[in-house]
N, C-alpha and C. Protein backbone atom coordinates (compact mmCIF):
# COMPACT_ATOMS: atom_id res chain seq x y z
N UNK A 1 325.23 138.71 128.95
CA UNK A 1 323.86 138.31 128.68
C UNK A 1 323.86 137.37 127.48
N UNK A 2 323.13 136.16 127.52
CA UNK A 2 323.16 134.71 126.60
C UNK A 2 321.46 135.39 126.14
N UNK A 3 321.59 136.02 124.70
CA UNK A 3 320.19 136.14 124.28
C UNK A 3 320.31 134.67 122.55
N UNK A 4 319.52 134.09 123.31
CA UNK A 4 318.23 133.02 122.35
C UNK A 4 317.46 133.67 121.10
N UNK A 5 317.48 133.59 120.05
CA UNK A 5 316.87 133.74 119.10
C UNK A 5 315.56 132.58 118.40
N UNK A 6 314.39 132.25 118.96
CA UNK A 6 313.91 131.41 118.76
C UNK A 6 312.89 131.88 116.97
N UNK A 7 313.59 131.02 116.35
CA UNK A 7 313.01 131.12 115.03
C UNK A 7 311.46 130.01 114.62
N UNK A 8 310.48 130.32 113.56
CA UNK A 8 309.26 129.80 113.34
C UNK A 8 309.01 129.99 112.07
N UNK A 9 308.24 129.90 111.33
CA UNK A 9 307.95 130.46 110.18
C UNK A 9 307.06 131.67 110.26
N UNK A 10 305.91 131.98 110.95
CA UNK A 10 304.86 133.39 110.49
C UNK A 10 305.39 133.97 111.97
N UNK A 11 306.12 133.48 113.61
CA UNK A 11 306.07 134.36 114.36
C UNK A 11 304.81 134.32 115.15
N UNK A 12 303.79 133.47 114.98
CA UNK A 12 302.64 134.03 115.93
C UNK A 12 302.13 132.61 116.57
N UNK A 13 302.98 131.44 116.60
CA UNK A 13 302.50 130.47 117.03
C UNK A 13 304.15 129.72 118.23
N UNK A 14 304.38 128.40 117.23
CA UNK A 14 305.55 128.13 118.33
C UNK A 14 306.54 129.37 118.42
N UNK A 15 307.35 129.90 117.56
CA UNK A 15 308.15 130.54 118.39
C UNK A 15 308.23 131.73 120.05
N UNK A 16 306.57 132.46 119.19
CA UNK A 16 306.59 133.09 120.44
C UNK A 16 306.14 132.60 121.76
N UNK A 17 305.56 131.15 121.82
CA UNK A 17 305.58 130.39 122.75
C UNK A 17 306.86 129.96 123.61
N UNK A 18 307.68 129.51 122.86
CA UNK A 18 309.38 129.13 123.05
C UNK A 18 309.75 130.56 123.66
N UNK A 19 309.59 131.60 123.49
CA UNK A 19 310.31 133.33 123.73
C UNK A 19 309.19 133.35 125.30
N UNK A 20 308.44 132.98 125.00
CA UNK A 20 307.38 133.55 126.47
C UNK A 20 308.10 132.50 127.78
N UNK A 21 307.66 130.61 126.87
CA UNK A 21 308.27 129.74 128.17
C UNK A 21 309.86 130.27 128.58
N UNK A 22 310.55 130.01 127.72
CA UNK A 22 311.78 130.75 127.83
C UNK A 22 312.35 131.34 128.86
N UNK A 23 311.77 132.70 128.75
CA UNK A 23 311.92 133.92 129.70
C UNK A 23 311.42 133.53 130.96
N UNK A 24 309.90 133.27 131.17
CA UNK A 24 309.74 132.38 131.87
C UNK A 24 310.63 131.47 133.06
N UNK A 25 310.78 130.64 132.54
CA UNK A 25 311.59 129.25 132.87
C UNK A 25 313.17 130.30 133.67
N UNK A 26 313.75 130.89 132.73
CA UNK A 26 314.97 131.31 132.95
C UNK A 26 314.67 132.22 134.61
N UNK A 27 313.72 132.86 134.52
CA UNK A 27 313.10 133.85 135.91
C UNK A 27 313.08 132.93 136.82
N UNK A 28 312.14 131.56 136.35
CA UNK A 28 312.03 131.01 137.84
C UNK A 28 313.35 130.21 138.44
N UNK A 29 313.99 129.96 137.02
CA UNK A 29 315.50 129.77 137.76
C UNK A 29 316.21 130.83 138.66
N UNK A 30 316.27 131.81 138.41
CA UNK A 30 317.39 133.07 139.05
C UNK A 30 318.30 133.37 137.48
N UNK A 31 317.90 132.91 136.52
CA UNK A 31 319.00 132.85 135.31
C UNK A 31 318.58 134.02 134.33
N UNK A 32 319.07 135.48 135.22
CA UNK A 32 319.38 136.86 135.04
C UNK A 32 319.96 137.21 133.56
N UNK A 33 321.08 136.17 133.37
CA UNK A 33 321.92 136.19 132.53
C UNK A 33 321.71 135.82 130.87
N UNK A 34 319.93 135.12 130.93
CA UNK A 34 319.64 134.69 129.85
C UNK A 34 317.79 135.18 129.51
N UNK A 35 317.91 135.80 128.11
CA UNK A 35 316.98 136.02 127.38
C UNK A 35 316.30 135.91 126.62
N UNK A 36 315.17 135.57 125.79
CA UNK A 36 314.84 135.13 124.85
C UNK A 36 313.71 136.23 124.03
N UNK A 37 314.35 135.65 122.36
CA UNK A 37 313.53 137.14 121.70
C UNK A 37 313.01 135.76 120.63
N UNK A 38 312.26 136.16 119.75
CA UNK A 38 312.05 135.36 118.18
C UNK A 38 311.68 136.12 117.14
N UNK A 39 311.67 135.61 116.12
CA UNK A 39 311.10 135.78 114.58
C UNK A 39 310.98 134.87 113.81
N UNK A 40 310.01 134.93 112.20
CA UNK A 40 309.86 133.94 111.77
C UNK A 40 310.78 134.14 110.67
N UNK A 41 310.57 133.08 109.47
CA UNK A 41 311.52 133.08 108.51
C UNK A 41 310.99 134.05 107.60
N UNK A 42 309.19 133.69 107.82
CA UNK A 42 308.43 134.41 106.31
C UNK A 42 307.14 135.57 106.99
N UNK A 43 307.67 135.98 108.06
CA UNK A 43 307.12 136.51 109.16
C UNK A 43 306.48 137.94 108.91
N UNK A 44 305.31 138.47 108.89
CA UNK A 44 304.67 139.64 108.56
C UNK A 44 305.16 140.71 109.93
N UNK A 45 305.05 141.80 109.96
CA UNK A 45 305.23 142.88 110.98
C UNK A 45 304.03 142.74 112.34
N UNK A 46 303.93 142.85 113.35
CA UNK A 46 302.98 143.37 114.12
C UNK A 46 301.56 142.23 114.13
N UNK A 47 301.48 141.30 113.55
CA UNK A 47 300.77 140.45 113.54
C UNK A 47 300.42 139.73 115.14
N UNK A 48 299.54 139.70 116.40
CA UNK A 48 299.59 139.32 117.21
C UNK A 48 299.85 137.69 116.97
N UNK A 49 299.46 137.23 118.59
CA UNK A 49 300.02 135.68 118.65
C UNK A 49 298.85 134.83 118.55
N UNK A 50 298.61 134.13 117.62
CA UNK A 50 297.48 132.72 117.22
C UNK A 50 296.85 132.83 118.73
N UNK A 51 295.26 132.87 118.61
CA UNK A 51 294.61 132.48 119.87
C UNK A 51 295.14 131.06 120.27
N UNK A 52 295.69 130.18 119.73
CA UNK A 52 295.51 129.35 120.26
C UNK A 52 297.07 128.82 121.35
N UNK A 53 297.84 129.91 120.92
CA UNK A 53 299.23 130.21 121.31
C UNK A 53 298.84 131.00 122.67
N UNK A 54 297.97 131.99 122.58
CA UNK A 54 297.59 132.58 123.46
C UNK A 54 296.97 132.03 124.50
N UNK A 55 295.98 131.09 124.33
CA UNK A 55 295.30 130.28 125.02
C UNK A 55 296.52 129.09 125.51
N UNK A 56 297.57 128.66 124.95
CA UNK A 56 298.13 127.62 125.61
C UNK A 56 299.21 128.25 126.73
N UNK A 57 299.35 129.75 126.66
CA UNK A 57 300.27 130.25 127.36
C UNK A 57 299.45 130.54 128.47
N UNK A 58 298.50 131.22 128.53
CA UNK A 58 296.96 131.39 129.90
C UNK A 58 296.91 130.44 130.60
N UNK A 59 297.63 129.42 130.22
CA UNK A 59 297.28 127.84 130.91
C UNK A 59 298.01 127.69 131.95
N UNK A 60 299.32 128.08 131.16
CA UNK A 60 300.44 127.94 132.26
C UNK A 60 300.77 129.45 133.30
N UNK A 61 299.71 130.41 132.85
CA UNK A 61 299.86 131.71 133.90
C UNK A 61 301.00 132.41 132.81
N UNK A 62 300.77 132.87 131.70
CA UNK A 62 301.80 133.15 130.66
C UNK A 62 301.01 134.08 129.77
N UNK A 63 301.21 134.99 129.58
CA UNK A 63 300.98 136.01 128.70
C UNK A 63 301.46 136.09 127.38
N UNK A 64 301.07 136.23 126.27
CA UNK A 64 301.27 136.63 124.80
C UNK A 64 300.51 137.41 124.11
N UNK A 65 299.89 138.34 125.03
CA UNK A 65 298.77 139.75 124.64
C UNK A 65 299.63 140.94 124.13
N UNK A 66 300.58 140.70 124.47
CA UNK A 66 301.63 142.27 124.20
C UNK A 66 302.68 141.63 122.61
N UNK A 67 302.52 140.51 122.18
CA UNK A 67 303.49 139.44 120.95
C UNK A 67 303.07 140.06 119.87
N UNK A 68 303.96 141.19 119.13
CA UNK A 68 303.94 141.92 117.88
C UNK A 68 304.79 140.89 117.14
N UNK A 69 304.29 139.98 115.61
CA UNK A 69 305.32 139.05 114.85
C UNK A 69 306.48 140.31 114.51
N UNK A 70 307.74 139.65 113.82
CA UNK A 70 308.19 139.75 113.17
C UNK A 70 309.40 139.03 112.42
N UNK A 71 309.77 139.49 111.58
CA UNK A 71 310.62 139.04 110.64
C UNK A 71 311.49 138.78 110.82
N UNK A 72 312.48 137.67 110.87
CA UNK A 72 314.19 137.61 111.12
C UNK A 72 314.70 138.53 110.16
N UNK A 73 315.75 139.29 110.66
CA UNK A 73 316.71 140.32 109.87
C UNK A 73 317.97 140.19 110.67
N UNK A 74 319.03 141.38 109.86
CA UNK A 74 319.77 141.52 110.44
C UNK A 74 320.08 141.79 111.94
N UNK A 75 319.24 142.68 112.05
CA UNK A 75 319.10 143.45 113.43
C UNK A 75 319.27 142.81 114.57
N UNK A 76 318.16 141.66 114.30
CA UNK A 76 317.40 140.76 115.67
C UNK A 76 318.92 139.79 115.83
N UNK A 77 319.61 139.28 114.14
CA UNK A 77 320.67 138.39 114.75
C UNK A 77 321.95 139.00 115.26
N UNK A 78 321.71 140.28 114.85
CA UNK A 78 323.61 140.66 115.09
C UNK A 78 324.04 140.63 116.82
N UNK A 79 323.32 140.57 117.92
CA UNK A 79 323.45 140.61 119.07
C UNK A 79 323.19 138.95 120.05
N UNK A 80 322.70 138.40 118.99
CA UNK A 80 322.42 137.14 119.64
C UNK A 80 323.31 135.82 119.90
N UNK A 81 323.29 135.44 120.79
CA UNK A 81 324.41 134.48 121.33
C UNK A 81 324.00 132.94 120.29
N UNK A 82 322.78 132.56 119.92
CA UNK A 82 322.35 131.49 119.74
C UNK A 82 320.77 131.22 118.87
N UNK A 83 321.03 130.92 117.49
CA UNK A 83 319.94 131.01 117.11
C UNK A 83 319.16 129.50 117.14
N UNK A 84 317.96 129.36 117.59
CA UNK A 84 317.25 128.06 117.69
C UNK A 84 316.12 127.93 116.57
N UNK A 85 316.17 126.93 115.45
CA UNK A 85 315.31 126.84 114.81
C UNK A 85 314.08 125.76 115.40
N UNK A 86 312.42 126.09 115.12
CA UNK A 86 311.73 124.80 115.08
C UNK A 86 311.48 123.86 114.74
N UNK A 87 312.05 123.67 113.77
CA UNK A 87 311.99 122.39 112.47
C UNK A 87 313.18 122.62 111.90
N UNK A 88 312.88 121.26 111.40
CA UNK A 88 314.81 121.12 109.94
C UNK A 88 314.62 121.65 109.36
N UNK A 89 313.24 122.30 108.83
CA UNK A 89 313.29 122.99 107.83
C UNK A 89 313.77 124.64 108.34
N UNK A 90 313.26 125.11 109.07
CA UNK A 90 314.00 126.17 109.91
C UNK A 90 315.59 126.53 109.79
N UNK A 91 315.94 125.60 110.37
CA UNK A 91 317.61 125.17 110.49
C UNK A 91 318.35 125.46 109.21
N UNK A 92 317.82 124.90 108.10
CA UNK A 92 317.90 125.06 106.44
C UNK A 92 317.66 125.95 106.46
N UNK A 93 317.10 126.90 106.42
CA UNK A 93 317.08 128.41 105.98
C UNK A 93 317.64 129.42 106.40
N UNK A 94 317.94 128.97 107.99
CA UNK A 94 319.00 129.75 108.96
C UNK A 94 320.14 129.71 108.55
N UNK A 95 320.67 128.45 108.38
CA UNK A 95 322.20 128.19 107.82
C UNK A 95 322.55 129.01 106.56
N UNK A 96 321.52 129.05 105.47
CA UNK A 96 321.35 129.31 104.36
C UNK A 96 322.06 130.95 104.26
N UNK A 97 321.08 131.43 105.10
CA UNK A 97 321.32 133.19 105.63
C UNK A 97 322.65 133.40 106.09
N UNK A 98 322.63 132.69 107.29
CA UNK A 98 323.61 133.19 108.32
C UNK A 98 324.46 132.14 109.20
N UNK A 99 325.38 131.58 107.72
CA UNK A 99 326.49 130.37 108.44
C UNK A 99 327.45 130.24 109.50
N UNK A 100 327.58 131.68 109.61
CA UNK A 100 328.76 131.93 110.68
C UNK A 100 327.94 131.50 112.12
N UNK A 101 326.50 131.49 111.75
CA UNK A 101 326.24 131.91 113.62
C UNK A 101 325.98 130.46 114.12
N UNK A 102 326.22 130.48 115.62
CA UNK A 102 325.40 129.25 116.36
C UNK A 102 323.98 128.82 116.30
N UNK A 103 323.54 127.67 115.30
CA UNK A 103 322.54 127.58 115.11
C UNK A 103 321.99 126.10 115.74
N UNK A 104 321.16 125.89 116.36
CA UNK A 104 320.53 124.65 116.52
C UNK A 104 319.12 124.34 116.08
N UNK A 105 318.68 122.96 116.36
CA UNK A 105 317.04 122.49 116.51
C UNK A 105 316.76 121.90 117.45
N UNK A 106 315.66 122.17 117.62
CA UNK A 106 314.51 121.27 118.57
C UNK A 106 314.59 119.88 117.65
N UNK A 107 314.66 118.71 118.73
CA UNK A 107 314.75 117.58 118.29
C UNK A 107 314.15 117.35 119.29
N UNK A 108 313.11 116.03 118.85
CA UNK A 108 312.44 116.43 117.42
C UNK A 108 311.73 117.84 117.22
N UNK A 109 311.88 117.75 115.96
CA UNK A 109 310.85 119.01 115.47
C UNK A 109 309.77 119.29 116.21
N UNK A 110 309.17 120.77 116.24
CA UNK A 110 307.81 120.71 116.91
C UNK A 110 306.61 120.85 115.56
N UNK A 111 305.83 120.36 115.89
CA UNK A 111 305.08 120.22 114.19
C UNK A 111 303.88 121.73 114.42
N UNK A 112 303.77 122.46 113.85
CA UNK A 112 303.05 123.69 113.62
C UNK A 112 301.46 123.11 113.84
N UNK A 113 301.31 124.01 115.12
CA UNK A 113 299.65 123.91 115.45
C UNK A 113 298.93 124.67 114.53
N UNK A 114 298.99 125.73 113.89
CA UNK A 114 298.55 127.08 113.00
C UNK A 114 297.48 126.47 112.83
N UNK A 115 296.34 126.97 112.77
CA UNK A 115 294.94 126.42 112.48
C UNK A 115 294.28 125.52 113.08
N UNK A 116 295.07 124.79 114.08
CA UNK A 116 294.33 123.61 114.74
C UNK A 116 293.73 124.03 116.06
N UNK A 117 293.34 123.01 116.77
CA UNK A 117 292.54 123.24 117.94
C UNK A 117 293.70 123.65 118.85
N UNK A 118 292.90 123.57 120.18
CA UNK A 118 293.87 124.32 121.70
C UNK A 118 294.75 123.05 121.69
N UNK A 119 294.34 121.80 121.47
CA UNK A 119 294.52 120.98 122.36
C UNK A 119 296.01 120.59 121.41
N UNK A 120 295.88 120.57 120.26
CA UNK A 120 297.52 120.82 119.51
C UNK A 120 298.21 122.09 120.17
N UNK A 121 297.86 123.15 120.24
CA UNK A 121 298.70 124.03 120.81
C UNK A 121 299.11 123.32 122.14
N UNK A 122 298.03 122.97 123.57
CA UNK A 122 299.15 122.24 124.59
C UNK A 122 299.92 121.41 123.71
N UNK A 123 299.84 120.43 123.35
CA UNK A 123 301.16 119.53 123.02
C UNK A 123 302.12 120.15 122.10
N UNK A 124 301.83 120.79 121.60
CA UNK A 124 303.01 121.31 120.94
C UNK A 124 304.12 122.52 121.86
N UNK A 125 302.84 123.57 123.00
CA UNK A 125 304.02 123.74 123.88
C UNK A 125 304.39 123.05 125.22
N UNK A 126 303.58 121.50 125.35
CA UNK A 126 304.25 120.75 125.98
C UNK A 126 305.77 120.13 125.58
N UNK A 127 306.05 120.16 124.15
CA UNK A 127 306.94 119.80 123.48
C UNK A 127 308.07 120.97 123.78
N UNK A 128 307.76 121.92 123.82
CA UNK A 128 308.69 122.94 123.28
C UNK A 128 308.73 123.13 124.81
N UNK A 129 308.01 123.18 125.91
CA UNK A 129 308.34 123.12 127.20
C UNK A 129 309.58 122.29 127.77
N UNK A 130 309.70 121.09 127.86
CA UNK A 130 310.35 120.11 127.48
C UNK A 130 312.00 120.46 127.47
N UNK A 131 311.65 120.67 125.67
CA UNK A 131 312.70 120.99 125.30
C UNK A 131 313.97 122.77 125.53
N UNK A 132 313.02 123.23 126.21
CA UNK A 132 313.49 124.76 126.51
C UNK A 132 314.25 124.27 128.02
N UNK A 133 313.55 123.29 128.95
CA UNK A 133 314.19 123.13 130.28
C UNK A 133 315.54 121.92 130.00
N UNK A 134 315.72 121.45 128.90
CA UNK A 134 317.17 120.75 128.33
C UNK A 134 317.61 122.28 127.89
N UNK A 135 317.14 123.07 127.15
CA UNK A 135 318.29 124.20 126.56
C UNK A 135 318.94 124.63 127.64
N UNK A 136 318.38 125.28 128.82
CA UNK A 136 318.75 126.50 129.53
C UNK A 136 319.58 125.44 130.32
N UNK A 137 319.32 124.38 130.64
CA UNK A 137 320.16 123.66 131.43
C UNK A 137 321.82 123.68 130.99
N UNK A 138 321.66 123.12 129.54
CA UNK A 138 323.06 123.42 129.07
C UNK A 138 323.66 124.65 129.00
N UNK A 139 322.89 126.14 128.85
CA UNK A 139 323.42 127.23 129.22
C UNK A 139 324.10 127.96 130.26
C-alpha cells in the first residue's frame, strides 16, 4: 500500500481537498494500492473542513462532512510512502522536520483559499485536481 501524506498549513482547506480528490481519483482508477491521509504544519485537533472546501468537494459529488484537522506528527509520517507539500513554503518545513523522507510539491503552488469565496475554492481544487491526476499517474 503507497499511502500519500498531503500536507497544508491549518488542515481544513487544500489539503483535505487533495486527501478527498485523491482517494477519489485512485477508486475510480481500480488503484487499490494507493491512499491518501493529510495534516497541517500549524494544524489544531478536530477542527472540521472550511465551508468552502466543503462546498467545492459537493460539486464534484465529494464529501468532507466526516474531515477532523490535524496536526503533522510523528505518527501520521512513520507509515507513509510519500509526503506532498502545498506550497514551498510547506516543503521548507517538511524538510526541516523530516529529511530522510520522500518529500515533494505541487508545482505550482496552490495559493490558500482560507477566507475567500467558493469560487477560489473551485480553482484552487481545480488546481490541485490537476495536479493529483499527474501524481497517481506516476505512482
Amino acid at each position: 500500500m503507497t499511502t500519500v501524506l498531503f500536507v497544508c498549513t491549518g488542515n481544513t482547506c487544500r489539503s483535505p481537498m487533495a486527501q478527498c480528490m485523491f482517494n477519489a481519483i485512485a477508486k475510480e482508477r481500480g488503484r487499490t494500492d494507493l491512499r491518501a491521509i493529510s495534516a497541517g504544519l500549524y494544524a489544531a485537533n478536530g477542527e472540521p473542513a472550511s465551508l468552502g472546501a466543503q462546498h467545492a468537494m459537493a460539486a464534484r459529488g465529494l464529501s468532507l462532512s466526516s474531515h477532523q484537522s490535524q496536526p503533522l506528527s510523528e505518527r501520521l509520517v512513520h507509515d507513509v510512502s510519500i509526503i506532498v507539500g502545498l506550497t514551498d513554503r510547506h516543503i521548507l518545513g517538511l524538510q526541516a522536520r523530516y529529511p530522510m523522507l520522500r518529500i515533494q510539491s505541487f508545482s505550482p503552488s496552490i495559493s490558500d483559499p482560507y477566507g475567500m469565496d467558493d469560487q477560489c475554492y473551485q480553482h484552487a481544487a481545480n488546481e490541485i485536481e490537476h495536479q493529483l491526476r499527474q501524481l497517481i499517474d506516476e505512482l
